[in-house]
Protein backbone atom coordinates (compact mmCIF):
# COMPACT_ATOMS: atom_id res chain seq x y z
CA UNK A 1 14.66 -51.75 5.60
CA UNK A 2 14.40 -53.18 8.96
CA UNK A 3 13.29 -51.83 11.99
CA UNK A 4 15.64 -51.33 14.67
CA UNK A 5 15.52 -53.66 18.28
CA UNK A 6 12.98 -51.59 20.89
CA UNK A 7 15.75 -50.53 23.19
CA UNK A 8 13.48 -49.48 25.95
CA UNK A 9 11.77 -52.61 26.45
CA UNK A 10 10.19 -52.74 30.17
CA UNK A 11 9.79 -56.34 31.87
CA UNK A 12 10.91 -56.42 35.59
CA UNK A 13 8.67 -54.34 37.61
CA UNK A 14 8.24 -54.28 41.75
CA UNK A 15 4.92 -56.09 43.11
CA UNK A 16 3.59 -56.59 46.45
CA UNK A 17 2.53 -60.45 47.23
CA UNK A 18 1.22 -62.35 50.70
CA UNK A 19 2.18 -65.47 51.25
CA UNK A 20 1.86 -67.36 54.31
CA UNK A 21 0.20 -64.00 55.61
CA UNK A 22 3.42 -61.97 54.98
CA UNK A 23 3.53 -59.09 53.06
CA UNK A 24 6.61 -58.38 51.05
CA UNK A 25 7.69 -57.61 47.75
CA UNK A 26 9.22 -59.49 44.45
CA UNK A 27 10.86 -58.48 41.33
CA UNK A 28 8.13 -60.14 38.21
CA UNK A 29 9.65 -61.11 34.96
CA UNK A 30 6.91 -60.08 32.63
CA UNK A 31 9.18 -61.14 29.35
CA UNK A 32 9.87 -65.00 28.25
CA UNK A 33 13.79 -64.08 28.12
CA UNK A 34 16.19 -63.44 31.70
CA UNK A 35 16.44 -59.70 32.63
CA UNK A 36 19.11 -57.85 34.46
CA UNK A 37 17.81 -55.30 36.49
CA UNK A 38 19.43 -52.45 38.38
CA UNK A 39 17.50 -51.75 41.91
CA UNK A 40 18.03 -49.48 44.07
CA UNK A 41 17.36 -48.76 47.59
CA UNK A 42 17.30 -45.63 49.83
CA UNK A 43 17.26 -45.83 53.38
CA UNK A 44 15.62 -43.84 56.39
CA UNK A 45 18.38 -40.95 55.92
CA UNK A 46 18.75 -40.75 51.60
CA UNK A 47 21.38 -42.71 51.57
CA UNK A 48 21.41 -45.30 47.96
CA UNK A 49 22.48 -48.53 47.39
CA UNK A 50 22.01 -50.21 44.02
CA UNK A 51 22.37 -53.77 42.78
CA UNK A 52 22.09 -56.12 39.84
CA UNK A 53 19.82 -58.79 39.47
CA UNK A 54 19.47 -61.35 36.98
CA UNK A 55 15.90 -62.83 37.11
CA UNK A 56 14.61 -65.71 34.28
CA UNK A 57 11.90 -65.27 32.22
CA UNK A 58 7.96 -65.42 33.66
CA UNK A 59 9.43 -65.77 36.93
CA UNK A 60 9.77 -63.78 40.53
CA UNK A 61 12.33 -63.52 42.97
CA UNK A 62 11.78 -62.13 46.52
CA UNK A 63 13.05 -58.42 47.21
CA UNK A 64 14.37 -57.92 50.53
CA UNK A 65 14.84 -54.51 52.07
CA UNK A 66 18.09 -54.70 53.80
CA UNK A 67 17.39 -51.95 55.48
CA UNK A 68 15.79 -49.82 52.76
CA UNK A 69 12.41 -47.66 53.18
CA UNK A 70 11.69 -47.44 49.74
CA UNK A 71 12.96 -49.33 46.38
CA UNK A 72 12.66 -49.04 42.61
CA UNK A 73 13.68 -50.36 39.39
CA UNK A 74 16.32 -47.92 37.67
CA UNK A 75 17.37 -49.92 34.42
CA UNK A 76 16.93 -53.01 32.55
CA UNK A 77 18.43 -55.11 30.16
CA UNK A 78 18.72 -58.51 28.14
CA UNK A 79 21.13 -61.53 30.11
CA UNK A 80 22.41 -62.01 26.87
């Protein structure tokens, strides 16, 4: 018998980086495959605003605040 897919699998995760002496923050692809995540953002007075990004394997993409004081990963998922 074969043992079912991991379902729970955990590869895009929030980390801070400097570049140019900037701090900000980027979503890292740990996995080889692309990732959807769902983000979310709350601002200065609770309010939420999620969205879905696809990010490629091994890879980071910048994550801008747009006006959020705090952000987190809620969900993720295969691109395929």
């Amino acid at each position: 018998m074969a043992s079912p897919k991991k379902v729970d699998k955990r590869c895009v995760m929030i980390q801070r980086t400097t570049r140019a002496g900037i701090t900000g923050l980027v979503l890292a692809n740990t996995c080889d495959e692309c990732r959807v995540a769902v983000v979310d953002r709350i601002d200065k007075v609770g309010s939420r605003r999620s969205q879905n990004v696809a990010i490629q394997g091994k890879s980071t993409l910048p994550l801008f605040s747009k006006g959020a004081i705090r952000a987190g990963v809620l969900s993720e998922k295969s691109c395929k």
